[in-house]
Protein backbone atom coordinates (compact mmCIF):
# COMPACT_ATOMS: atom_id res chain seq x y z
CA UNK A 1 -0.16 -230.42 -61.37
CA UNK A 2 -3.03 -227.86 -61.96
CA UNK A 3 -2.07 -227.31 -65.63
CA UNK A 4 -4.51 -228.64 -68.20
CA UNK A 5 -4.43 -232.22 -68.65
CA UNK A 6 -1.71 -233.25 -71.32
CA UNK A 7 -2.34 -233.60 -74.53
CA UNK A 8 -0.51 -235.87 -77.33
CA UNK A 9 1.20 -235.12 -80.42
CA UNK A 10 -2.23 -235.43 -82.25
CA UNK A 11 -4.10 -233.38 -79.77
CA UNK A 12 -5.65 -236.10 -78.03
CA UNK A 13 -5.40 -236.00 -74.27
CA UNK A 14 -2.50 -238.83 -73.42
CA UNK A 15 -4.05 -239.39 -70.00
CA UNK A 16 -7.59 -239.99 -68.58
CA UNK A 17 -8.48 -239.29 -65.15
CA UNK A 18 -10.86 -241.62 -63.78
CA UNK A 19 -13.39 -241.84 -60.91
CA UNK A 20 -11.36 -243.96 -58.92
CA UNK A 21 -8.49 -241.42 -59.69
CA UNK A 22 -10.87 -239.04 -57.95
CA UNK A 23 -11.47 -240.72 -54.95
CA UNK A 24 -8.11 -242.09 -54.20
CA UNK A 25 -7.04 -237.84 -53.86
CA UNK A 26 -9.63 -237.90 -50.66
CA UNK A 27 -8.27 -240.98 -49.41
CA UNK A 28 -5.02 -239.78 -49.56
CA UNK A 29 -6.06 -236.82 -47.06
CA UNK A 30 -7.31 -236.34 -43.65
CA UNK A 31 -8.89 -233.06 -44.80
CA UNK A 32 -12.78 -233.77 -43.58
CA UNK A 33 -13.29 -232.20 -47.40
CA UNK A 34 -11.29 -230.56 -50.32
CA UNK A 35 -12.26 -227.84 -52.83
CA UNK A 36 -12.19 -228.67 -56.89
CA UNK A 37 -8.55 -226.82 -56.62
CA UNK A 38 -7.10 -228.79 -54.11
CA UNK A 39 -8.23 -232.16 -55.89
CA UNK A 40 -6.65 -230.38 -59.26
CA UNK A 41 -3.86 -229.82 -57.58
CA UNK A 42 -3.05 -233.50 -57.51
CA UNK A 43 -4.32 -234.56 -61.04
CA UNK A 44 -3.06 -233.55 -64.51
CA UNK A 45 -6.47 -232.18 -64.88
CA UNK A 46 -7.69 -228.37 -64.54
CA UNK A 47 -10.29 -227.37 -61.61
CA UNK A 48 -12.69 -226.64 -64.16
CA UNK A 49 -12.32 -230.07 -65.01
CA UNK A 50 -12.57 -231.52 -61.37
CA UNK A 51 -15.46 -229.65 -60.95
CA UNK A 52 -17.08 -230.70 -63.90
CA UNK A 53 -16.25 -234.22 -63.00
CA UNK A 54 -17.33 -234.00 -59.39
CA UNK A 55 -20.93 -232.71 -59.97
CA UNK A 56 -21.56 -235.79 -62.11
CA UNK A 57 -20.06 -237.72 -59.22
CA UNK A 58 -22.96 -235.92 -56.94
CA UNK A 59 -25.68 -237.13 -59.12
CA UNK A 60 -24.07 -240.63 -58.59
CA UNK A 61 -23.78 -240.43 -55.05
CA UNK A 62 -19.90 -240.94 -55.12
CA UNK A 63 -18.95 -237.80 -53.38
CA UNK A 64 -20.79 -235.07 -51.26
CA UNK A 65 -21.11 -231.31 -51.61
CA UNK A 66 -21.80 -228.32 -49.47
CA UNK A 67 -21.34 -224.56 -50.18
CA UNK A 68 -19.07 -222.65 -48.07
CA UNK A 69 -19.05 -219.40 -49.74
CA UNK A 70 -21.14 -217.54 -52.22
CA UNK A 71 -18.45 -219.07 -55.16
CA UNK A 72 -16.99 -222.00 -52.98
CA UNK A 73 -17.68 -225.12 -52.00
CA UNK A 74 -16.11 -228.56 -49.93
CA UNK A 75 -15.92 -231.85 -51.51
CA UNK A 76 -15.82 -235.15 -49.43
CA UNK A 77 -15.82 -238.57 -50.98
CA UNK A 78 -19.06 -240.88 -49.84
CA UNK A 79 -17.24 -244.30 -51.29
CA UNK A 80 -13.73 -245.57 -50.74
CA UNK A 81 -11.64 -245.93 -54.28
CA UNK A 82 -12.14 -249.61 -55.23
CA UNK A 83 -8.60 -252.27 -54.12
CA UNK A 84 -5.99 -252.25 -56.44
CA UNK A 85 -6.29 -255.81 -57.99
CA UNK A 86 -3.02 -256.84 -56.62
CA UNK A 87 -4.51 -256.07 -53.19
CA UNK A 88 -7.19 -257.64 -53.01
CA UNK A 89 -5.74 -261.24 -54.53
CA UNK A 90 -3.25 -260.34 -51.37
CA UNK A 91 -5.96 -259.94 -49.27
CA UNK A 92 -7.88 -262.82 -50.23
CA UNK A 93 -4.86 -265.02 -49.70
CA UNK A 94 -4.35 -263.89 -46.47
CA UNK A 95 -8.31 -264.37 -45.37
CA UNK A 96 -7.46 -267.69 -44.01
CA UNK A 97 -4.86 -266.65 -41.62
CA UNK A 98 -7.52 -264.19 -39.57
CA UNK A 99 -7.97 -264.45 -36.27
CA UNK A 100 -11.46 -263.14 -34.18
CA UNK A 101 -11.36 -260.60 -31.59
CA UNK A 102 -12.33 -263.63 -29.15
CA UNK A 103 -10.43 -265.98 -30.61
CA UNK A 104 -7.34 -263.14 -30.08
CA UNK A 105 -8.41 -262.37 -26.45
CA UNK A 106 -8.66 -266.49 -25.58
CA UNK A 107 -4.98 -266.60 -26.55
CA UNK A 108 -3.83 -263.79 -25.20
CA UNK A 109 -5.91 -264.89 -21.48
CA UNK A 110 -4.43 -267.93 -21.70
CA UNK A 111 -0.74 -266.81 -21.45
């Protein structure tokens, strides 16, 4: 998907790519740490773009950057992307059916 990010009939662009669309691209890896291209490759978004969006994500302290060449660098993400809503009211819900470690390893003795 490393084309430029579509555009609609009136030449406005017919999807945004978000922060959280960011992040979820290093979750979905176990790459330690991706360059711009790699993270374009799985966003309708350029790596001009990526980059662009990634350096403001620096100054925010969402993501991490070191250079690895004199025109290269890796990108890791410092925060998860946030629960889809759906998730998390499934998660909640389930909150009361948690067991402890100890509570796990008294049951588990006691067979």
């Amino acid at each position: 998907m490393s084309e430029n990010q579509p555009r609609g009939e009136g030449g406005e662009f017919s999807e945004k790519v978000t922060e959280q669309d960011i992040l979820k691209v290093f979750d979905s890896t176990d790459d330690p740490f991706m360059t711009a291209g790699e993270v374009a490759e799985e966003l309708p978004i350029s790596r001009q773009g990526v980059h662009y969006r990634l350096e403001r994500m620096r100054e925010e302290n969402l993501v991490g950057k070191k250079k690895t060449g004199a025109k290269s660098a890796g990108w890791w993400a410092k925060v998860a992307p946030r629960l889809d809503p759906a998730v998390a009211a499934d998660l909640e819900a389930d909150e009361g059916s948690a067991i402890s470690h100890d509570d796990l390893a008294a049951e588990l003795g006691a067979e």
